[in-house]
C-alpha atoms as a PDB file:
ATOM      1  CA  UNK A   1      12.572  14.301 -16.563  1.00  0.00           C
ATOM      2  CA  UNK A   2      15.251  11.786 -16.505  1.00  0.00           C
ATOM      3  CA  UNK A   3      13.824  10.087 -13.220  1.00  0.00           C
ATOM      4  CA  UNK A   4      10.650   9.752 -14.820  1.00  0.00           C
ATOM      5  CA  UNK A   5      12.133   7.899 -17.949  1.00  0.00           C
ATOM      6  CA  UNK A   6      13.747   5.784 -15.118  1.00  0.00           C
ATOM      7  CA  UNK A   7      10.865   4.940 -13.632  1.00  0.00           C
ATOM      8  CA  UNK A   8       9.107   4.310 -16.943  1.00  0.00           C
ATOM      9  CA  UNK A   9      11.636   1.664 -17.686  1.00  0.00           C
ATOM     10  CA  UNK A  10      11.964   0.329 -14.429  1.00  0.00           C
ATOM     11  CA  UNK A  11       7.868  -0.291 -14.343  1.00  0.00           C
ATOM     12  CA  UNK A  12       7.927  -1.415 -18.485  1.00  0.00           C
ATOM     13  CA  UNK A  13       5.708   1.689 -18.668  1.00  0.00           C
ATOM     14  CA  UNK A  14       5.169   3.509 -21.702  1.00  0.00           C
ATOM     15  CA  UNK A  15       3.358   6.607 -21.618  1.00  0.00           C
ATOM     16  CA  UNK A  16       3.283   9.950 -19.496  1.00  0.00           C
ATOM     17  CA  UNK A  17      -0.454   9.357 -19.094  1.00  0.00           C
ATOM     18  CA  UNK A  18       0.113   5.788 -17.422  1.00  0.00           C
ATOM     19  CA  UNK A  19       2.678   7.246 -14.978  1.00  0.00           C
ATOM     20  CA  UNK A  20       0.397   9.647 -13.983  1.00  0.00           C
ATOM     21  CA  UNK A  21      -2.265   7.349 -13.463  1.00  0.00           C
ATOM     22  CA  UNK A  22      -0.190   4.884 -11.547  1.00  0.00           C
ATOM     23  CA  UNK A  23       1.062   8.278  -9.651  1.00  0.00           C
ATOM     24  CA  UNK A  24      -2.359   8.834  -8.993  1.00  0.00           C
ATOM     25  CA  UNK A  25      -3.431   5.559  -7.929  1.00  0.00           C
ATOM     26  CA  UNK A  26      -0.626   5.165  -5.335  1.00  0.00           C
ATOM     27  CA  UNK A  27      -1.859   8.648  -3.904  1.00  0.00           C
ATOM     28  CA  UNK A  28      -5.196   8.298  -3.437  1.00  0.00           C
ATOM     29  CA  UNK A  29      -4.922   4.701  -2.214  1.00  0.00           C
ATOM     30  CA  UNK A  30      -2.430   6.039   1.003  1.00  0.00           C
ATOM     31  CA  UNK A  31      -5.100   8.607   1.484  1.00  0.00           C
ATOM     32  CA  UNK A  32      -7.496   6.401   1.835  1.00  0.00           C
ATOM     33  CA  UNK A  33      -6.438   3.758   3.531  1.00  0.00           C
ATOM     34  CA  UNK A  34      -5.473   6.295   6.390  1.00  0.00           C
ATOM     35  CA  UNK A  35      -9.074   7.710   6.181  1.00  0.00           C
ATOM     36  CA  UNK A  36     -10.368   4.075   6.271  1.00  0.00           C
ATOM     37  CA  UNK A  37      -8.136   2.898   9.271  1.00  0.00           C
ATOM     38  CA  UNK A  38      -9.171   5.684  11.537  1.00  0.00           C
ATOM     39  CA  UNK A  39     -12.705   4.297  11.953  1.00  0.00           C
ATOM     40  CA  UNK A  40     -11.522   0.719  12.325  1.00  0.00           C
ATOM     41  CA  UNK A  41      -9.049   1.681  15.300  1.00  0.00           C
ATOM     42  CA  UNK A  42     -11.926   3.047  16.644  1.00  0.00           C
ATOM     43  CA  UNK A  43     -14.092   0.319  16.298  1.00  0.00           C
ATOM     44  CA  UNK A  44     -11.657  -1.893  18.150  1.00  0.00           C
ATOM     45  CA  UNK A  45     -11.268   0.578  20.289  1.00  0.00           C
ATOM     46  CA  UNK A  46      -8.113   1.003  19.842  1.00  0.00           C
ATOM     47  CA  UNK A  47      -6.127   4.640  20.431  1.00  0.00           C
ATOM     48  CA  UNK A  48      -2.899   6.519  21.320  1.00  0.00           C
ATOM     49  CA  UNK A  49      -4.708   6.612  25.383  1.00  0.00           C
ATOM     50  CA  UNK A  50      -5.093   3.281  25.663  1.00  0.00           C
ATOM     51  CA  UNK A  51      -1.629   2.551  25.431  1.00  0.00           C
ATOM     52  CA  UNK A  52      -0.925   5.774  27.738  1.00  0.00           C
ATOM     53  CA  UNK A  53       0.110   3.885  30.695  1.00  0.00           C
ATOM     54  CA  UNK A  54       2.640   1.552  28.729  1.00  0.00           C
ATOM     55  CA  UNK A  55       5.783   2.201  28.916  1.00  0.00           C
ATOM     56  CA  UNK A  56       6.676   2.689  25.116  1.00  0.00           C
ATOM     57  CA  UNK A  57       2.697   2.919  24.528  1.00  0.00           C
ATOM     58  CA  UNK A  58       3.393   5.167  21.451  1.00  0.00           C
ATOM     59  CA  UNK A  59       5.138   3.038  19.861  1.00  0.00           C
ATOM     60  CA  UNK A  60       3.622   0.122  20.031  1.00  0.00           C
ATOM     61  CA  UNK A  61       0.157   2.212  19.152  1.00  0.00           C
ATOM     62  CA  UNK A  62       2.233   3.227  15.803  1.00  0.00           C
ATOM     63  CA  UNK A  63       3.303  -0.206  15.334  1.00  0.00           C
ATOM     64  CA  UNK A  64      -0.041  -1.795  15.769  1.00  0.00           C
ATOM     65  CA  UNK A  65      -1.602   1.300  13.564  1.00  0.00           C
ATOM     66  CA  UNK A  66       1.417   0.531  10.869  1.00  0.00           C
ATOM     67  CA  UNK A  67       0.279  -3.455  10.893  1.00  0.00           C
ATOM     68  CA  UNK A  68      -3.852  -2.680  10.425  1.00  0.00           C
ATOM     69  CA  UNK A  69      -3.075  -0.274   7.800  1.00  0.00           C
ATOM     70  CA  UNK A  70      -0.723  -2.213   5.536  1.00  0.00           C
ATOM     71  CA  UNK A  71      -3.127  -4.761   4.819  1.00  0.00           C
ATOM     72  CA  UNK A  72      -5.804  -2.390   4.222  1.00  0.00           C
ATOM     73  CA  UNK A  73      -3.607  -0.135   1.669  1.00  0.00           C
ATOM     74  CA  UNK A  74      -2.407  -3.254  -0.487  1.00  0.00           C
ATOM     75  CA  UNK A  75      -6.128  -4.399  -0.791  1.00  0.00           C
ATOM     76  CA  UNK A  76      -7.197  -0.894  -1.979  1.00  0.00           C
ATOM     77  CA  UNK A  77      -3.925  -0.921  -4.219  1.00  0.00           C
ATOM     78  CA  UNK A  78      -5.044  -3.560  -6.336  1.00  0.00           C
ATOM     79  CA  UNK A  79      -8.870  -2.028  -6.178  1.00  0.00           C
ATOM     80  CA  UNK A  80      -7.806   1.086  -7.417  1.00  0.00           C
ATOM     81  CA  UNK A  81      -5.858  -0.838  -9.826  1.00  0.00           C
ATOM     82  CA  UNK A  82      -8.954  -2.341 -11.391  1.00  0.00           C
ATOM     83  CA  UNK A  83     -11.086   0.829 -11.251  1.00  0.00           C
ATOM     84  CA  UNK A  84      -8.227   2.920 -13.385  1.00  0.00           C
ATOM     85  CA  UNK A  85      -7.044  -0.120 -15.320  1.00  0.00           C
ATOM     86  CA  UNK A  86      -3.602  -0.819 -14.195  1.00  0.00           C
ATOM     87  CA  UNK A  87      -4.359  -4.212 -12.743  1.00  0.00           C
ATOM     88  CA  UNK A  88      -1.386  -5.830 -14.384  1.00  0.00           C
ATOM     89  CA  UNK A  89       1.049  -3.215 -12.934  1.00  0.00           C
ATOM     90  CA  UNK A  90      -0.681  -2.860  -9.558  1.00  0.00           C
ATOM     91  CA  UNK A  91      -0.615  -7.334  -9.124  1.00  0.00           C
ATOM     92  CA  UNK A  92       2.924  -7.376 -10.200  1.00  0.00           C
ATOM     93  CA  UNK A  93       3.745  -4.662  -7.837  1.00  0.00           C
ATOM     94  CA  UNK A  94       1.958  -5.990  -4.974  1.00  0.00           C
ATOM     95  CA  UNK A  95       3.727  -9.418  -5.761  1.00  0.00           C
ATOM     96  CA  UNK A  96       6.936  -7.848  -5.605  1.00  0.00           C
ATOM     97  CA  UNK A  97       6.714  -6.215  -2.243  1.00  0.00           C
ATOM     98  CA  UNK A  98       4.921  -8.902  -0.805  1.00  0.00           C
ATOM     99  CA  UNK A  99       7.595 -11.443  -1.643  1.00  0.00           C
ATOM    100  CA  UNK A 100       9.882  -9.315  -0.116  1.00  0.00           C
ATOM    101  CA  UNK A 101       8.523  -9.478   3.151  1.00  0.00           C
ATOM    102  CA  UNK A 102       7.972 -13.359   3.006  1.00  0.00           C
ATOM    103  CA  UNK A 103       4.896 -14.198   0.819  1.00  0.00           C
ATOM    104  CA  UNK A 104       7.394 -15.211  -1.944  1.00  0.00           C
ATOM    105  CA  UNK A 105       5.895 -19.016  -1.367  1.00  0.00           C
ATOM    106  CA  UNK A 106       2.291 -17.725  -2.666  1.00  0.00           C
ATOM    107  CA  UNK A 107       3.615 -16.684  -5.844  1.00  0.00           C
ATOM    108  CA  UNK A 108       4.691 -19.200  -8.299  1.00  0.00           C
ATOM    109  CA  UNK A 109       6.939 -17.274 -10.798  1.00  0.00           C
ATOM    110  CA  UNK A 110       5.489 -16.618 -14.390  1.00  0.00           C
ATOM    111  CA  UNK A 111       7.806 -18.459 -17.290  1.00  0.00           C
END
């Protein structure tokens, strides 16, 4: 219990009920954006055989896989964010993680 009141400061959330949600909404947007991705690597024709005669071909399949479905699950993120009405959370989150990797330029702090 005391890691969830942790999180629930950490996130400025206040209720069980929104944790759960948000809990929720992280879940079922990583299960989706795998089921999504599957039919887009196959659309660009793109699976674990053709990198078969590459040396490291499995990783670079996981590492191209990793790259199409990041985009994917931070679109659905904020989606799901909307349909269960934690926008607010969801667009700061996404702002956070994506000025960590080097978007911090795109995002003009709030005063």
């Amino acid at each position: 219990m005391k890691y969830l009141n942790n999180l629930k400061s950490k996130w400025s959330i206040s209720s069980n009920f929104q944790l759960g949600v948000i809990f929720f909404v992280f879940a079922i947007t990583g299960s989706i954006s795998l089921k999504v991705t599957l039919p887009l690597l196959s659309f660009l024709k793109i699976s674990k055989e053709t990198f078969s005669e590459i040396f490291i071909g499995d990783i670079l399949y996981w590492i191209l896989r990793i790259l199409i479905i990041f985009p994917i699950y931070q679109i659905l993120l904020i989606i799901f964010g909307i349909i269960f009405f934690q926008f607010k959370f969801f667009w700061e989150f996404e702002k956070k993680i994506l000025s960590r990797i080097g978007f911090k330029k795109f995002f003009i702090k709030d005063k």
